[in-house]
Protein backbone atom coordinates (compact mmCIF):
# COMPACT_ATOMS: atom_id res chain seq x y z
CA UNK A 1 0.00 0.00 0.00
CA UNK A 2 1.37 3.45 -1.05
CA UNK A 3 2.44 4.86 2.27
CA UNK A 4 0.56 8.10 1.64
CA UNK A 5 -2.89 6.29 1.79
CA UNK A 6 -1.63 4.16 4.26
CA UNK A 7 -1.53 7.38 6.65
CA UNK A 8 -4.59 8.99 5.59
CA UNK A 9 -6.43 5.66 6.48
CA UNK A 10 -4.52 5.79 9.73
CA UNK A 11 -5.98 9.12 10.40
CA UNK A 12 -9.44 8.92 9.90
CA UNK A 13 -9.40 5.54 12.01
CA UNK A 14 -7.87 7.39 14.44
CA UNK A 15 -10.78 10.19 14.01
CA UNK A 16 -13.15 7.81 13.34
CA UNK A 17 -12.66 6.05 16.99
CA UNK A 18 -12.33 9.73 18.57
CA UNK A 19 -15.68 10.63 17.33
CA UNK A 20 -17.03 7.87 18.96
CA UNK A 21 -16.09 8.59 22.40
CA UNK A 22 -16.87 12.37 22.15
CA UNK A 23 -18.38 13.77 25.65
CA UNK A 24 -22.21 14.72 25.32
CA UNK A 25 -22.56 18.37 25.71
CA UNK A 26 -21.54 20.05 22.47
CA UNK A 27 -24.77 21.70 21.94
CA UNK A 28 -23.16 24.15 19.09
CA UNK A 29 -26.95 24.86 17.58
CA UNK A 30 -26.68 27.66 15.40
CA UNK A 31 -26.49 29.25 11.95
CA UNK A 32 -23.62 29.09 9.48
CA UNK A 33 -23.16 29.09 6.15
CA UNK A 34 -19.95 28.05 4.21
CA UNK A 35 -19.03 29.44 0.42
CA UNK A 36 -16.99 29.41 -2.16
CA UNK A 37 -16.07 33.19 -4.39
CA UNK A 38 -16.97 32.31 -8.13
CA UNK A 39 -14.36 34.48 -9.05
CA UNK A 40 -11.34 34.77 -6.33
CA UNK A 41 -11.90 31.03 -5.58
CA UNK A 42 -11.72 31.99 -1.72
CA UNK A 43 -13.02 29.60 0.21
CA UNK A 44 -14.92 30.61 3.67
CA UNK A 45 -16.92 29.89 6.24
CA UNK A 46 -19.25 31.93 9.16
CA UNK A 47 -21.19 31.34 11.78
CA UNK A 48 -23.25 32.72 15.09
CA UNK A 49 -24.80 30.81 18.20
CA UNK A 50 -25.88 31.37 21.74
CA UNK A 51 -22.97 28.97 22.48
CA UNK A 52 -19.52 29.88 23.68
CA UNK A 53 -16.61 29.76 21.00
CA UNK A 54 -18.57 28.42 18.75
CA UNK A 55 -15.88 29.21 16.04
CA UNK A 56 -13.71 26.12 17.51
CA UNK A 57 -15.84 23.49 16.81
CA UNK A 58 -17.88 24.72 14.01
CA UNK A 59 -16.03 25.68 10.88
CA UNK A 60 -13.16 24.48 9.46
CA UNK A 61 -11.56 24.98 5.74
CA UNK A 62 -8.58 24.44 3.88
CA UNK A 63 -6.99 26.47 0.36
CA UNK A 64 -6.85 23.63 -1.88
CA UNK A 65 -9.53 21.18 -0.18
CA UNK A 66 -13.16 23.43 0.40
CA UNK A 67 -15.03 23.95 3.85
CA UNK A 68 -17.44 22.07 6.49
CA UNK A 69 -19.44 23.20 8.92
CA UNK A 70 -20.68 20.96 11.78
CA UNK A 71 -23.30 21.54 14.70
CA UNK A 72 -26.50 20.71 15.65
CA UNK A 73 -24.99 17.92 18.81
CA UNK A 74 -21.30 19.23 17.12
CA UNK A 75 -19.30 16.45 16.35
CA UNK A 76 -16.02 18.15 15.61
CA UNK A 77 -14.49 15.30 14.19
CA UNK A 78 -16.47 16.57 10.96
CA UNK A 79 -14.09 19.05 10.43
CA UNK A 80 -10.97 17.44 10.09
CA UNK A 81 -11.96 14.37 8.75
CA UNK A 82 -14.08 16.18 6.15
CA UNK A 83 -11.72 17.76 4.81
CA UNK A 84 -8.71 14.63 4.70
CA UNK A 85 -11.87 12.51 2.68
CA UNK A 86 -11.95 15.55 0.10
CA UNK A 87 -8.61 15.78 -0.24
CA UNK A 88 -7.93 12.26 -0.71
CA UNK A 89 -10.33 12.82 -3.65
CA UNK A 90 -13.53 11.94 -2.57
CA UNK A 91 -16.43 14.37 -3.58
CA UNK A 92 -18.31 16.19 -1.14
CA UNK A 93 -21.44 13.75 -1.04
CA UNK A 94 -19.33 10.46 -0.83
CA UNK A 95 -17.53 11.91 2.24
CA UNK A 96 -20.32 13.87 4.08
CA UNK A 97 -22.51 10.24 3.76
CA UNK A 98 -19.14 8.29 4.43
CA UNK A 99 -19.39 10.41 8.27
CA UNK A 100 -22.85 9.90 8.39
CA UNK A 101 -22.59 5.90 7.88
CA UNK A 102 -20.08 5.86 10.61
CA UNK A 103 -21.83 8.32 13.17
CA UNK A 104 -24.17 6.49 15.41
CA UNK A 105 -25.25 10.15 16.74
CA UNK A 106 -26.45 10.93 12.65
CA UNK A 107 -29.74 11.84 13.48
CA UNK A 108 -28.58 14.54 15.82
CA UNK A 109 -26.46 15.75 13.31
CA UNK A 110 -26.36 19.14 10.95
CA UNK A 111 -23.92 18.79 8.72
CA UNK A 112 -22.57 20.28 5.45
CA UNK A 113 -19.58 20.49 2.60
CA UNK A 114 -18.06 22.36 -0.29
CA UNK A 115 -15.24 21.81 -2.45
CA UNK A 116 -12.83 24.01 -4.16
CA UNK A 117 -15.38 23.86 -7.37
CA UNK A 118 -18.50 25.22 -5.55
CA UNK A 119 -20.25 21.66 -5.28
CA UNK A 120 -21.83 22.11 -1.96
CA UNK A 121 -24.27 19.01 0.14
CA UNK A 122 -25.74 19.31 3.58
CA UNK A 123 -27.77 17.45 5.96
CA UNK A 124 -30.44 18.04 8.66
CA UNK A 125 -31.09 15.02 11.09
CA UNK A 126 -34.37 14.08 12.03
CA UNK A 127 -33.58 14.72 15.74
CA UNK A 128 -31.88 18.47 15.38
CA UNK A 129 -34.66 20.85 16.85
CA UNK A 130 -36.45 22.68 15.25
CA UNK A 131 -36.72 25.02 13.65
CA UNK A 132 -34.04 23.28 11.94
CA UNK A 133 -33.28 23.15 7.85
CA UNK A 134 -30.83 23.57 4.94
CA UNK A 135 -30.32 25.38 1.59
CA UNK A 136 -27.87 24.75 -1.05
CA UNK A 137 -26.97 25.67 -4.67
CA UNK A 138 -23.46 25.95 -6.91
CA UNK A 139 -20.88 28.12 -4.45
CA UNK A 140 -22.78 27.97 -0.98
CA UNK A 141 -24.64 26.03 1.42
CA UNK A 142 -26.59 27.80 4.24
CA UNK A 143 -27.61 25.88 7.58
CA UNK A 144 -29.54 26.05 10.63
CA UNK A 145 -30.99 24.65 13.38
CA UNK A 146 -33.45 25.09 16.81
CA UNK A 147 -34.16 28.60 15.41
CA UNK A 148 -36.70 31.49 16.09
CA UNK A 149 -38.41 30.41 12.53
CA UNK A 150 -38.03 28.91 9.60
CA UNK A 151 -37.77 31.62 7.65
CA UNK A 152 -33.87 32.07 8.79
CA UNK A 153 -31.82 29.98 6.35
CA UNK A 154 -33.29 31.15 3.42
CA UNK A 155 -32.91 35.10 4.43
CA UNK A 156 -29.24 33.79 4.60
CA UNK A 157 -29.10 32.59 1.28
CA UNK A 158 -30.81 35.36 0.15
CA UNK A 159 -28.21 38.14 1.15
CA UNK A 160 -25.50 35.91 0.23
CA UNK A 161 -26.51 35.69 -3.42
CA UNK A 162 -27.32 39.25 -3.77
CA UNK A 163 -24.87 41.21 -1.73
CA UNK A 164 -21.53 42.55 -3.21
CA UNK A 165 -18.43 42.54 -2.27
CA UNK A 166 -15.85 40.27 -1.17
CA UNK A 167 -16.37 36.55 0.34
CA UNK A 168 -15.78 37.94 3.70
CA UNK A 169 -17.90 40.86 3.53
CA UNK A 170 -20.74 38.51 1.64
CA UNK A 171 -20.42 35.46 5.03
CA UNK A 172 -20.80 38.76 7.05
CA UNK A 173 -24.22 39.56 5.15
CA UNK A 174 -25.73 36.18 5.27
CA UNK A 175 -25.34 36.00 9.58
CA UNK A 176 -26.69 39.53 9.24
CA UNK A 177 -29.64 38.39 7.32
CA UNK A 178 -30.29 35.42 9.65
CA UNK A 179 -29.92 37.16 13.03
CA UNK A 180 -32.18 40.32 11.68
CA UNK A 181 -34.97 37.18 10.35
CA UNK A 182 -35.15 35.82 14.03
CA UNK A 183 -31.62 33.80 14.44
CA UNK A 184 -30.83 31.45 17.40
CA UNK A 185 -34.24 31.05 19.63
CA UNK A 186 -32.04 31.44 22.62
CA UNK A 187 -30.29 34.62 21.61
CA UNK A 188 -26.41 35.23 20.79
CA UNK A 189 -23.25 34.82 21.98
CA UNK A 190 -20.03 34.10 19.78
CA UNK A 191 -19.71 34.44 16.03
CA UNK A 192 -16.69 33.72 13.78
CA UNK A 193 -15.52 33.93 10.06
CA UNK A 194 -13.01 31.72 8.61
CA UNK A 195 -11.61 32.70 5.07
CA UNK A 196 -8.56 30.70 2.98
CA UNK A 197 -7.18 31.04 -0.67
CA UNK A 198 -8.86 28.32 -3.06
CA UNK A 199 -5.24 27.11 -4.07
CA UNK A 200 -2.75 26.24 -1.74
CA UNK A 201 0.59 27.42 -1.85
CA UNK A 202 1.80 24.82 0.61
CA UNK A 203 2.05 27.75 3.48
CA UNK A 204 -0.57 27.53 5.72
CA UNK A 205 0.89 30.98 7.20
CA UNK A 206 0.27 32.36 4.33
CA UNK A 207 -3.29 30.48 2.61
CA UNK A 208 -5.30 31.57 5.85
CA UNK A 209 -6.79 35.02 4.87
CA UNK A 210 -9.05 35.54 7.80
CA UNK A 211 -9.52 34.06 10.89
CA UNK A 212 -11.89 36.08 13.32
CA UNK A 213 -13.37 34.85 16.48
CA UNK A 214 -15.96 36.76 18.89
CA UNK A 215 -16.07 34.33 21.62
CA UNK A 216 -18.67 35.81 24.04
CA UNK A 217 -20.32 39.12 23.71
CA UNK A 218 -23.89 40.21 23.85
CA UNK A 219 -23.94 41.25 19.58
CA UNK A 220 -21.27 38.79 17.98
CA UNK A 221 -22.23 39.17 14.86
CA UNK A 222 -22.14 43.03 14.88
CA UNK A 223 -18.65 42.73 16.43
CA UNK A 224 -17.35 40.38 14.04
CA UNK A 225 -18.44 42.84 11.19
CA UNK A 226 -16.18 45.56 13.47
CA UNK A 227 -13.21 43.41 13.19
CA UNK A 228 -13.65 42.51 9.39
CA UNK A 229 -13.22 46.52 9.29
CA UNK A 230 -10.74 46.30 11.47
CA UNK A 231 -8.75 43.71 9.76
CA UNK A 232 -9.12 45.26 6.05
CA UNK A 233 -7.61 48.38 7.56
CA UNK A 234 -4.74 46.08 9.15
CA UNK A 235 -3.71 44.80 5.54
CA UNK A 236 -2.92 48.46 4.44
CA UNK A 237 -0.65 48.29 7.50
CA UNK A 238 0.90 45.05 6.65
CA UNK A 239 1.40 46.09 2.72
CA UNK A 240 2.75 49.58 4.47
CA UNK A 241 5.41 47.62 6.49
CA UNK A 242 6.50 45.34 3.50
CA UNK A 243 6.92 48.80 1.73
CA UNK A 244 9.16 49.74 4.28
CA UNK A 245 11.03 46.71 4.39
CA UNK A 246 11.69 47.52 0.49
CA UNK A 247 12.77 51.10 1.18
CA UNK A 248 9.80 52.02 -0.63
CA UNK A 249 8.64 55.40 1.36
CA UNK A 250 6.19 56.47 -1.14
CA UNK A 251 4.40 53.08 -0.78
CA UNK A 252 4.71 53.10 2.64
CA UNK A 253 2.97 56.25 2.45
CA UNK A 254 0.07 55.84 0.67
CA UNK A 255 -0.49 52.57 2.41
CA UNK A 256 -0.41 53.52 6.10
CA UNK A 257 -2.61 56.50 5.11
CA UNK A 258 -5.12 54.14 3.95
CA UNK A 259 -5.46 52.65 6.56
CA UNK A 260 -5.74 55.37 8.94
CA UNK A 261 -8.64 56.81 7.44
CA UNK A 262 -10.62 53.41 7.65
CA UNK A 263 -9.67 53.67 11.63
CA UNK A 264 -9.12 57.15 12.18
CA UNK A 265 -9.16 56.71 16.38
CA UNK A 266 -6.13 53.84 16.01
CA UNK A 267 -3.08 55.66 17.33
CA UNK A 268 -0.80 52.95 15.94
CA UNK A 269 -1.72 53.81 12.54
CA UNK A 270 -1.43 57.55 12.96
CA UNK A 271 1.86 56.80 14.17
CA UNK A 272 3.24 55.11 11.11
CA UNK A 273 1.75 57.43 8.83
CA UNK A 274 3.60 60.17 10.63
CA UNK A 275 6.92 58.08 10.32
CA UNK A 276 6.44 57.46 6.70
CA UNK A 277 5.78 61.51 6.43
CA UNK A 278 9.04 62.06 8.23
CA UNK A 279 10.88 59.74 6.27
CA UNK A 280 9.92 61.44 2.76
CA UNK A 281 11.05 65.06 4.16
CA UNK A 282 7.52 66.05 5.26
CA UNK A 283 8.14 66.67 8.89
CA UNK A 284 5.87 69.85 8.88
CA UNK A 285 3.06 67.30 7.90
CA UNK A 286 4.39 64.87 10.47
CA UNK A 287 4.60 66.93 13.64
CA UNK A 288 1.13 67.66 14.62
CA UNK A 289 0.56 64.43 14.37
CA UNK A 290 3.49 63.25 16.36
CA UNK A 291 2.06 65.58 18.81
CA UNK A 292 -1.58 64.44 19.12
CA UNK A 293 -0.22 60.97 19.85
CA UNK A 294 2.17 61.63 22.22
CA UNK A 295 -0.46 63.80 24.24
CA UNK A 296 -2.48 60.41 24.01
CA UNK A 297 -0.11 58.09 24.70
CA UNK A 298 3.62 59.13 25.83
CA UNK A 299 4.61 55.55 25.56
CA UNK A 300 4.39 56.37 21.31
CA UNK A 301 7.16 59.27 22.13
CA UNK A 302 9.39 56.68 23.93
CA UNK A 303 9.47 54.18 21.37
CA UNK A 304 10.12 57.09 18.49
CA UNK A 305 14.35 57.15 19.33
CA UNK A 306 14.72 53.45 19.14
CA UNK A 307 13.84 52.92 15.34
CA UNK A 308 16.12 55.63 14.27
CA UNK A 309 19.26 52.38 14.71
CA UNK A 310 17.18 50.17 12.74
CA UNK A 311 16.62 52.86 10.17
CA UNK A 312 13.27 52.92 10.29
CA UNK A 313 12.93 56.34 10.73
CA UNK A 314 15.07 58.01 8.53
CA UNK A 315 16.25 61.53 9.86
CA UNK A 316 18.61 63.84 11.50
CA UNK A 317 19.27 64.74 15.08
CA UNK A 318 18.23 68.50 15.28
CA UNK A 319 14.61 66.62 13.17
CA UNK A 320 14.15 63.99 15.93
CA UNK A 321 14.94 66.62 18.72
CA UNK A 322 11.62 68.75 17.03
CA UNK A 323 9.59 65.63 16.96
CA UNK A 324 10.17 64.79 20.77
CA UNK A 325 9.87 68.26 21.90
CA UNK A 326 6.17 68.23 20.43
CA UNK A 327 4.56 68.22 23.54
CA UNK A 328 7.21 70.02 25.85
């Protein structure tokens, strides 16, 4: 036997006898939905429950493989196992009825699966409560279960198909869509979003887009849309620092400027645009801003000295003596 198969078996045995001797108690009833993007090939996943960090045992995904979401009575075997069966080749119905077959708990069971291509299955045991159903078409599967109504699931796929955007922002619609139709019966609690590149360049570090958790708060799905903001503005700041790392002051620039004005109030932000200001010979720009953060924060005037060594900030004596005595 080829020794890659060989392992793989190995594994879901392993998984397979895990699942088995899960504790009761994983009540992870909720809404998710899990999607492919038709046109980035981004594969994602979201979800929100009245059930603590319900992101851990609810959605998993993997560039190069597809997604699965598992709840209902969670088994969170699902997840990994799900995605070694697709990966090993099988399609998304063989393995989502190859975990069912094995599960004695099946009926208890919400289950569903997508592949890189957009072919998406789900199922609904007999025994999740109600309200309790499924939805799924070419890119997206929606799911839910012991709901306010019925009419949940399909507001998700609703706003899915018809908002615009990117993945992220469109998984951020659909759990906007269900909570607003009547969501979880016993309220909220945690929400996440889960979003990977369709093709794997064989670094995980570098395939996992987004990976956002809200693990107890009183409007999850609200705050998870905060730190989608949050973390679009953070990408200007990492494509500012690469710019920096290339000597690249103009890019460094535009990008850190970006991204201030998406979070205006971040002082960390501010700060770096003021750096990259100094660095191009714009100090005049630079210094009321140096000033408003140090009034804020003092530790920000502390740290300024220490990059000039690494060359990070790129400027005289006499210029860094007018920058510290901003708020003297």
């Amino acid at each position: 036997m080829n020794l890659k198969i060989f392992v793989l078996c190995l594994f879901i045995f392993t998984l397979s006898v895990f699942a088995q001797e899960l504790p009761p108690g994983n009540l992870a009833h909720t809404f998710s939905i899990i999607a492919v993007d038709s046109t980035t090939g981004e594969i994602g996943a979201a979800v929100q429950s009245h059930w603590f960090s319900v992101g851990s045992l609810v959605i998993w995904a993997e560039s190069g493989v597809g997604a699965v979401a598992t709840q209902s009575f969670v088994n969170p075997s699902y997840g990994p196992r799900g995605l070694a069966l697709m990966k090993s080749g099988l399609s998304p119905r063989q393995t989502l009825d190859m975990l069912l077959e094995e599960d004695e708990g099946r009926e208890f069971r919400q289950a569903a699966l997508i592949d890189t291509r957009g072919n998406s299955v789900a199922y609904t045991g007999e025994k999740c409560i109600e309200d309790a159903g499924h939805l799924t078409g070419k890119y997206y599967s929606v799911q839910a279960n012991l709901m306010l109504n019925e009419t949940v699931w399909p507001a998700m796929e609703k706003a899915f198909k018809n908002t615009k955007g990117s993945l992220a922002e469109r998984l951020v619609a659909a759990l906007e869509a269900a909570q607003n139709a009547g969501g979880d019966i016993r309220g909220k609690q945690s929400a996440a979003l889960l979003v990977v590149r369709g093709k794997s360049s064989g670094k995980i570090w570098e395939d996992k887009l987004i990976d956002l958790r809200v693990e107890d708060n009183p409007d999850p799905v609200k705050e998870i849309k905060r730190l989608l903001m949050v973390h679009q503005a953070y990408q200007y700041m990492n494509a500012g620092d690469l710019a920096v790392e290339k000597g690249d002051d103009t890019g460094a620039l535009r990008e850190y400027s970006t991204a201030e004005k998406m979070q205006p109030d971040n002082l960390e932000m501010k700060y770096w645009h003021a750096v990259a200001l100094a660095n191009m010979g714009k100090l005049g720009d630079a210094l009321p801003m140096f000033k408003y953060i140090f009034l804020q924060d003092s530790n920000w005037k502390m740290l300024t000295p220490r990059l000039v060594k690494p060359g990070l900030l790129k400027i005289s004596e006499s210029e860094l003596q007018r920058i510290l005595d901003q708020t003297d």
